[in-house]
Protein backbone atom coordinates (compact mmCIF):
# COMPACT_ATOMS: atom_id res chain seq x y z
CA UNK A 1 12.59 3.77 161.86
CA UNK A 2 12.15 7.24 161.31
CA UNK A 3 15.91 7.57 159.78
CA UNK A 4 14.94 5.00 156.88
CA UNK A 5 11.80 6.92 156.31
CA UNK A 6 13.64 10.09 155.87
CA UNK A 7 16.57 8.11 154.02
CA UNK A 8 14.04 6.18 151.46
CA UNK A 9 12.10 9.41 150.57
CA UNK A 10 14.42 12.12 150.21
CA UNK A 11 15.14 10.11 147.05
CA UNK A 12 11.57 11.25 145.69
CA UNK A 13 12.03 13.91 142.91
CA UNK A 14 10.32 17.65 143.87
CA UNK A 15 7.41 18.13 141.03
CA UNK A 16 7.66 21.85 142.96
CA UNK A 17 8.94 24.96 141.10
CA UNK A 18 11.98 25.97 143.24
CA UNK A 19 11.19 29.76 143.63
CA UNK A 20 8.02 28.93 145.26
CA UNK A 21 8.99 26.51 147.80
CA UNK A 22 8.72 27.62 151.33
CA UNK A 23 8.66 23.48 153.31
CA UNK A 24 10.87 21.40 152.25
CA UNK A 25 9.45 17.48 150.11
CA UNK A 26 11.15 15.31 152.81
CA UNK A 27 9.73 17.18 155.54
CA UNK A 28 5.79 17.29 154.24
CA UNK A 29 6.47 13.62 153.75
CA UNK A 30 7.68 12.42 156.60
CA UNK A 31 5.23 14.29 158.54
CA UNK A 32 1.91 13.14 156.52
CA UNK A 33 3.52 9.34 156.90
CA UNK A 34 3.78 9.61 160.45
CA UNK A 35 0.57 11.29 160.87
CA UNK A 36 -2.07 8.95 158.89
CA UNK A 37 -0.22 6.09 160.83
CA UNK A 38 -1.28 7.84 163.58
CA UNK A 39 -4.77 7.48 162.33
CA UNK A 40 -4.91 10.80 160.48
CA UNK A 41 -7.68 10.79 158.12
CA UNK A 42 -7.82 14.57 156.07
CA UNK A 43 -5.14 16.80 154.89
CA UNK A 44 -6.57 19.16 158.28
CA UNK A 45 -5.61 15.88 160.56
CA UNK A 46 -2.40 15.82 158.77
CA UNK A 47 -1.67 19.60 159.67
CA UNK A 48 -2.93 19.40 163.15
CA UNK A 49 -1.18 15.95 164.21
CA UNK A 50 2.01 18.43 162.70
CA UNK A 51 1.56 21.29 164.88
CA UNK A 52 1.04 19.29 167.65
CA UNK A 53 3.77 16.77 167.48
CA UNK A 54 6.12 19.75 166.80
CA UNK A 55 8.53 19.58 169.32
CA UNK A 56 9.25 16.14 168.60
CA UNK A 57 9.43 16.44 164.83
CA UNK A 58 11.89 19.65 165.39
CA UNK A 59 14.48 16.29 166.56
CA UNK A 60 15.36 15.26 162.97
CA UNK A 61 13.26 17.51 160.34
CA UNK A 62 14.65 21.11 159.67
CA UNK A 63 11.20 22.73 159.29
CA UNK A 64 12.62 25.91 158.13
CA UNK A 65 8.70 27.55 158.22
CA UNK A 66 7.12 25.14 160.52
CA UNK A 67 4.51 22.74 159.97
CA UNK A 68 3.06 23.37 156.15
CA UNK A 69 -0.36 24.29 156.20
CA UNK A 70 -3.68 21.59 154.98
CA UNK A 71 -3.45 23.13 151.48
CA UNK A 72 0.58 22.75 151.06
CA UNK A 73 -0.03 19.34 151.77
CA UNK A 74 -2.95 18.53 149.42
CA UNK A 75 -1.01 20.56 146.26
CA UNK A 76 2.27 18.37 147.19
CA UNK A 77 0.28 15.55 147.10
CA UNK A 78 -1.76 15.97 144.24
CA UNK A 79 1.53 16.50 142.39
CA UNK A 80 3.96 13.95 143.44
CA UNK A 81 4.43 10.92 141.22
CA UNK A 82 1.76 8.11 142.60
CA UNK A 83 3.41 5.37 141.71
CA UNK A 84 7.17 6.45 142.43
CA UNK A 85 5.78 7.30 146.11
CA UNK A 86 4.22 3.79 146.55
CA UNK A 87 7.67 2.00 145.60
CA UNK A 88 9.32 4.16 147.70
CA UNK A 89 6.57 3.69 151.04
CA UNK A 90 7.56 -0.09 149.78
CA UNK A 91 11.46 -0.39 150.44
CA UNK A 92 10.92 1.53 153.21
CA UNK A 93 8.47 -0.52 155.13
CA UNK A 94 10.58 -3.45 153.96
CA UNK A 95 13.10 -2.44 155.89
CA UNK A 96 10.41 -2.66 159.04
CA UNK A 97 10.20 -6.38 158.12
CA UNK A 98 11.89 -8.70 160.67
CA UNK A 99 13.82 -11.57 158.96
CA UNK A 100 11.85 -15.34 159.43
CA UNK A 101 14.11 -18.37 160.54
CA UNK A 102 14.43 -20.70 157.70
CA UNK A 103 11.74 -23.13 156.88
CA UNK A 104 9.03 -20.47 158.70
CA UNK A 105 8.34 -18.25 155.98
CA UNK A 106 6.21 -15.31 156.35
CA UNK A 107 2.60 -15.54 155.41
CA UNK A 108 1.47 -12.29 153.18
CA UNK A 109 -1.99 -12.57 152.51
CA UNK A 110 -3.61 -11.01 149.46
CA UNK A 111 -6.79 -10.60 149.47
CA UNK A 112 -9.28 -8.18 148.14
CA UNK A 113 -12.57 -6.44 150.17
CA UNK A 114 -15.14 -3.32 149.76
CA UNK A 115 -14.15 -0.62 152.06
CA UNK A 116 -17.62 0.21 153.63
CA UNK A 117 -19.05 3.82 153.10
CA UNK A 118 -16.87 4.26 150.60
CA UNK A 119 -19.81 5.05 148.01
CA UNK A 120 -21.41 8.31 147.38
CA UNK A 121 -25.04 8.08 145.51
CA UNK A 122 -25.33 11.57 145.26
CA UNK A 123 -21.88 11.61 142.49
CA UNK A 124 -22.69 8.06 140.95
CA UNK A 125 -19.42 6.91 142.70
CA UNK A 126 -19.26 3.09 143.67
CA UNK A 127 -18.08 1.52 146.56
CA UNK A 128 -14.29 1.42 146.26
CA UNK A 129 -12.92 -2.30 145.58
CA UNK A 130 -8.72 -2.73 147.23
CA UNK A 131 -6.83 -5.81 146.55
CA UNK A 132 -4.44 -5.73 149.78
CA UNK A 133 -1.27 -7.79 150.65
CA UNK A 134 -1.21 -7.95 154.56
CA UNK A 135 2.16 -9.76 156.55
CA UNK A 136 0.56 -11.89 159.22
CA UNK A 137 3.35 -11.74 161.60
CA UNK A 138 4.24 -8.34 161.11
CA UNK A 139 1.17 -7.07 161.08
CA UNK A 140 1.29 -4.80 158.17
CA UNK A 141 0.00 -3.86 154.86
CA UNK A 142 2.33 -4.23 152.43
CA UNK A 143 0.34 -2.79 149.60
CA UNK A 144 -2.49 -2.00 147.86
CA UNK A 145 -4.31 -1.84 144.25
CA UNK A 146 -7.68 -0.41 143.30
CA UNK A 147 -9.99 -2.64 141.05
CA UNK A 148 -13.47 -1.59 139.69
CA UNK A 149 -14.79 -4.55 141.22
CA UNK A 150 -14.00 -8.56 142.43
CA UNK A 151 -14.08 -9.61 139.39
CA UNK A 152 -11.34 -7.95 137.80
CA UNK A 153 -9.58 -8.76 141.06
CA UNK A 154 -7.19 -11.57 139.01
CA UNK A 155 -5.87 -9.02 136.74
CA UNK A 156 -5.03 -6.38 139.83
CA UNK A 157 -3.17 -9.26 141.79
CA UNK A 158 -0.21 -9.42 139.33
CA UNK A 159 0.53 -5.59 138.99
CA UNK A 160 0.24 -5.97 143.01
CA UNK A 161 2.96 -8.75 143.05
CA UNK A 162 5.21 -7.11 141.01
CA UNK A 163 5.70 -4.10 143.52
CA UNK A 164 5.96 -6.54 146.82
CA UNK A 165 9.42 -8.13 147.80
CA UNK A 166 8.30 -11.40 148.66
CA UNK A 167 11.65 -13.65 148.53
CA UNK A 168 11.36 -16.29 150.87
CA UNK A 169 7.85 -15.77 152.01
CA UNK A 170 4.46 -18.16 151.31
CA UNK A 171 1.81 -16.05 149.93
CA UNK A 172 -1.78 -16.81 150.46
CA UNK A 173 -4.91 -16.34 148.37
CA UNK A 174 -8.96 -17.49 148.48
CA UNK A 175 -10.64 -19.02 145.16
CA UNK A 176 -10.63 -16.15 143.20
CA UNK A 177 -7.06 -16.26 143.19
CA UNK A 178 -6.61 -19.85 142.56
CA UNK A 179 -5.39 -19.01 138.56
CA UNK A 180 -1.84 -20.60 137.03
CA UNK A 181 -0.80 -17.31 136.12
CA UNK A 182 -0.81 -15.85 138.78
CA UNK A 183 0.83 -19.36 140.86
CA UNK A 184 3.71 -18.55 138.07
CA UNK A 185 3.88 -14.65 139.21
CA UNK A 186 4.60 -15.69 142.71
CA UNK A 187 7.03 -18.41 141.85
CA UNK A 188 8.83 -15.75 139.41
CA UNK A 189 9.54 -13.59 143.06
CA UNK A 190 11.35 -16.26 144.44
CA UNK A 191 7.87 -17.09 147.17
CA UNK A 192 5.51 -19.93 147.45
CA UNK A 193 2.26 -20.08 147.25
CA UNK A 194 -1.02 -21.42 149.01
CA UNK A 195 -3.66 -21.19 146.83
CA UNK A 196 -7.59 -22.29 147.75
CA UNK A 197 -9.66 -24.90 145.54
CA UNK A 198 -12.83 -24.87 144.50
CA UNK A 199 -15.09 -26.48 142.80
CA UNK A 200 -15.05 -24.17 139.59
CA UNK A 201 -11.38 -25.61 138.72
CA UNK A 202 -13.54 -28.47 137.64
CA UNK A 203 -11.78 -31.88 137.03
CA UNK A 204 -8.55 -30.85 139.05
CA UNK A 205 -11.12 -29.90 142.51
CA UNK A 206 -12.73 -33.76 141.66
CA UNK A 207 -9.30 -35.43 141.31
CA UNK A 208 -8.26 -33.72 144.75
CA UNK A 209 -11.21 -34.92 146.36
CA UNK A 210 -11.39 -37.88 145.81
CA UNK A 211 -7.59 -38.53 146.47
CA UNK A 212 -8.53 -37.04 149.69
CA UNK A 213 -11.54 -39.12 150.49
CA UNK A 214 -9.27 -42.09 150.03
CA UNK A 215 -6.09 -41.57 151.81
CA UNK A 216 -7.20 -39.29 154.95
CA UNK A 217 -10.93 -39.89 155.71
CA UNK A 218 -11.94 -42.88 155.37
CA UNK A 219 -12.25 -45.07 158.57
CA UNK A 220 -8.45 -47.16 157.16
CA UNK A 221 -6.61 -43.69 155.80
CA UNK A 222 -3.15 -44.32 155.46
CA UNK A 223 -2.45 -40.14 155.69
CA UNK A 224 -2.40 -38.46 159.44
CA UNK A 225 -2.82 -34.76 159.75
CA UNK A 226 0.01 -32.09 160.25
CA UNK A 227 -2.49 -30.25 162.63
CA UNK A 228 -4.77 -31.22 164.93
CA UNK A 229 -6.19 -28.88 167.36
CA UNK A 230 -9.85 -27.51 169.46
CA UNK A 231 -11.34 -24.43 169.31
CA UNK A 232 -13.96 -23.05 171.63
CA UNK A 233 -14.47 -19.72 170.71
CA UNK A 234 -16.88 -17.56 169.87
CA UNK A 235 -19.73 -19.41 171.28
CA UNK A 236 -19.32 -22.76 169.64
CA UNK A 237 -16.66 -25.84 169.96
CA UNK A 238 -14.68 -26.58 166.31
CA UNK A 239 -12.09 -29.46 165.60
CA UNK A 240 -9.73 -28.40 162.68
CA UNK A 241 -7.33 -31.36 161.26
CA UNK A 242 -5.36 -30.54 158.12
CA UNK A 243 -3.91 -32.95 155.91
CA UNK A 244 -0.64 -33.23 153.88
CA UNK A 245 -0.60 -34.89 150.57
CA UNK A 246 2.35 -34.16 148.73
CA UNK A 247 1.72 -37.35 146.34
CA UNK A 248 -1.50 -35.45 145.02
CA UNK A 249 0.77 -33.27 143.52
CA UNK A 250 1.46 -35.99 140.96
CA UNK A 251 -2.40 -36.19 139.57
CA UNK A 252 -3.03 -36.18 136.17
CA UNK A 253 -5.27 -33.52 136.79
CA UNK A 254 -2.90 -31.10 138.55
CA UNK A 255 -0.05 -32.11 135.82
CA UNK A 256 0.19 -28.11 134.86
CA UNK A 257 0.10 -26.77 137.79
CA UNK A 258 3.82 -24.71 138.39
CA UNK A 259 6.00 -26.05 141.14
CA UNK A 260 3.12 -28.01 142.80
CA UNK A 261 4.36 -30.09 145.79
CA UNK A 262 1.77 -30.72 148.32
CA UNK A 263 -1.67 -30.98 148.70
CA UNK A 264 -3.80 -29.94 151.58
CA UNK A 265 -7.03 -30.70 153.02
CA UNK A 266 -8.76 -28.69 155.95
CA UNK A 267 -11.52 -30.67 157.62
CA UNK A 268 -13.89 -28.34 160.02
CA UNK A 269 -16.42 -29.91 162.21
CA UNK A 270 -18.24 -27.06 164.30
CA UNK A 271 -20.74 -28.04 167.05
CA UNK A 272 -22.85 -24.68 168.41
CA UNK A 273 -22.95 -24.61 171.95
CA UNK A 274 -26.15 -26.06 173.35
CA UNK A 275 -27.92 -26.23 169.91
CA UNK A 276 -26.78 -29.85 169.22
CA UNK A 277 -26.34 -28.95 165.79
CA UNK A 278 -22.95 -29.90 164.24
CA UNK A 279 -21.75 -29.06 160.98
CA UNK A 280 -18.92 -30.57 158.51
CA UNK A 281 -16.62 -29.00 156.02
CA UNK A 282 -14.01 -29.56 153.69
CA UNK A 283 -11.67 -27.17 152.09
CA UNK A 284 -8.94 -28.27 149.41
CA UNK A 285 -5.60 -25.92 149.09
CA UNK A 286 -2.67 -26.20 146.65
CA UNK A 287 0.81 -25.55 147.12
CA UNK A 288 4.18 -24.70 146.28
CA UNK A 289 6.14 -25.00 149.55
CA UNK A 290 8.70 -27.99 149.84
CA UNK A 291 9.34 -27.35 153.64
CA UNK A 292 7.90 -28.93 156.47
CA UNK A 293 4.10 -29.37 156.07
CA UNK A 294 3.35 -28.67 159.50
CA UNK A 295 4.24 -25.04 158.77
CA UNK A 296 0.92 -25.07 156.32
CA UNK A 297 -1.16 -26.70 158.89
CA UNK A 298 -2.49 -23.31 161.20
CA UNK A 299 -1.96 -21.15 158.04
CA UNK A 300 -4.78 -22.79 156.37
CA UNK A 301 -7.09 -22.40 159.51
């Protein structure tokens, strides 16, 4: 791991006059990588977790002065090309990625959230707004884009596509995300999608339901789900059954919809633990992936 990290940025350019340099780039780098992954969270955590893990980092970094000091870092930093960095952190921590059997795609989830206490009153700044893309399985974030706010959350998801390599994975993404375009961005990087419906795509969200009232839950449904299972966590007992409907796809309604082929529908019936009380819920989902629908089953859930 750490050879690919020092092989994928050591092709970063230097923004550093030459006479003036006393650490070298791939060094501060690798060292401020290693360190926030180990939870660093200031450019004084990034010195410390240095000084302290010198030894170690002496194995395969040079370190001609030792470990660069809080400010070296936050100059280097402030200089180096954002963007060239993040492609870079990219390839690298594809190379992390372990490779899925065929017909089990990888599930990257994009989705976007307000980091809390990430406001300050006293400057007029707002809460800060990420759109994130976060592998399931691998337990990683993949990458990240700052928005001013969820609504402007459906122009940051293409600029975050285009920096992901998603061949061969399904990507995932709620309502707000549930936009042609954007079904046509992941389809141009050779993934699938699964995309959540809601009631504000209007005559599409009616055709879908009542497709699905027809064919899986009525008391004579022809359709039987691709998952079935109990949960009794968290204090209360909930029955999940997801249906398949790949002849949905054909609706007039869902007629421009890029490489649709199935349909889903997630039924949730929760009864709370000694309250009696049950509740009952139906979610719609569209998608592009022609594989088994049993793999979209639990990724729905």
């Amino acid at each position: 791991m750490i050879d690919k990290l020092i092989e994928h940025f050591s092709e970063l350019e230097d923004p550093r006059c030459p006479g003036k340099v006393e650490h070298r780039l791939i060094d501060i780098l690798v060292i401020a990588v290693c360190a926030v992954i180990a939870c660093a969270e200031s450019w004084e955590d990034i010195a410390l977790y240095g000084c302290s893990k010198l030894t170690w980092l002496r194995q395969f970094l040079a370190l001609p002065n030792g470990i660069p000091s809080h400010d070296t870092f936050r100059r280097v930093f402030m200089r180096i090309d954002p963007d060239a960095f993040e492609v870079t952190f990219i390839a690298w921590v594809k190379t992390l990625a372990v490779p899925f059997p065929p017909g089990t795609p990888e599930v990257v989830a994009i989705d976007g959230k307000t980091l809390r206490r990430s406001f300050e009153r006293g400057r007029g700044l707002a809460a800060l707004h990420v759109v994130s893309a976060w592998a399931s399985e691998q337990r990683l974030v993949l990458g990240q884009r700052r928005v001013d706010g969820k609504s402007n959350e459906i122009t940051a998801i293409p600029e975050l596509l285009k920096v992901l390599a998603l061949e061969n994975t399904l990507v995932t993404l709620d309502a707000m995300g549930c936009q042609k375009e954007i079904a046509q961005h992941i389809l141009d990087r050779q993934a699938d999608y699964l995309l959540v419906l809601k009631a504000n795509q209007g005559n599409a969200y009616v055709a879908v339901r009542g497709y699905s009232d027809t064919h899986c839950f009525q008391h004579n449904a022809t359709l039987r789900p691709v998952f079935d299972a109990f949960d009794d966590r968290h204090g209360r007992l909930v029955r999940r059954r997801v249906f398949a409907c790949p002849e949905a796809a054909t609706l007039e309604a869902l007629s421009d919809w890029p490489g649709l082929h199935t349909v889903l529908a997630l039924e949730s019936i929760r009864s709370i633990n000694g309250s009696g009380k049950v509740e009952a819920e139906i979610r719609y989902f569209l998608s592009s992936f022609a594989g088994d629908p049993q793999v979209l089953g639990p990724v729905t859930t």
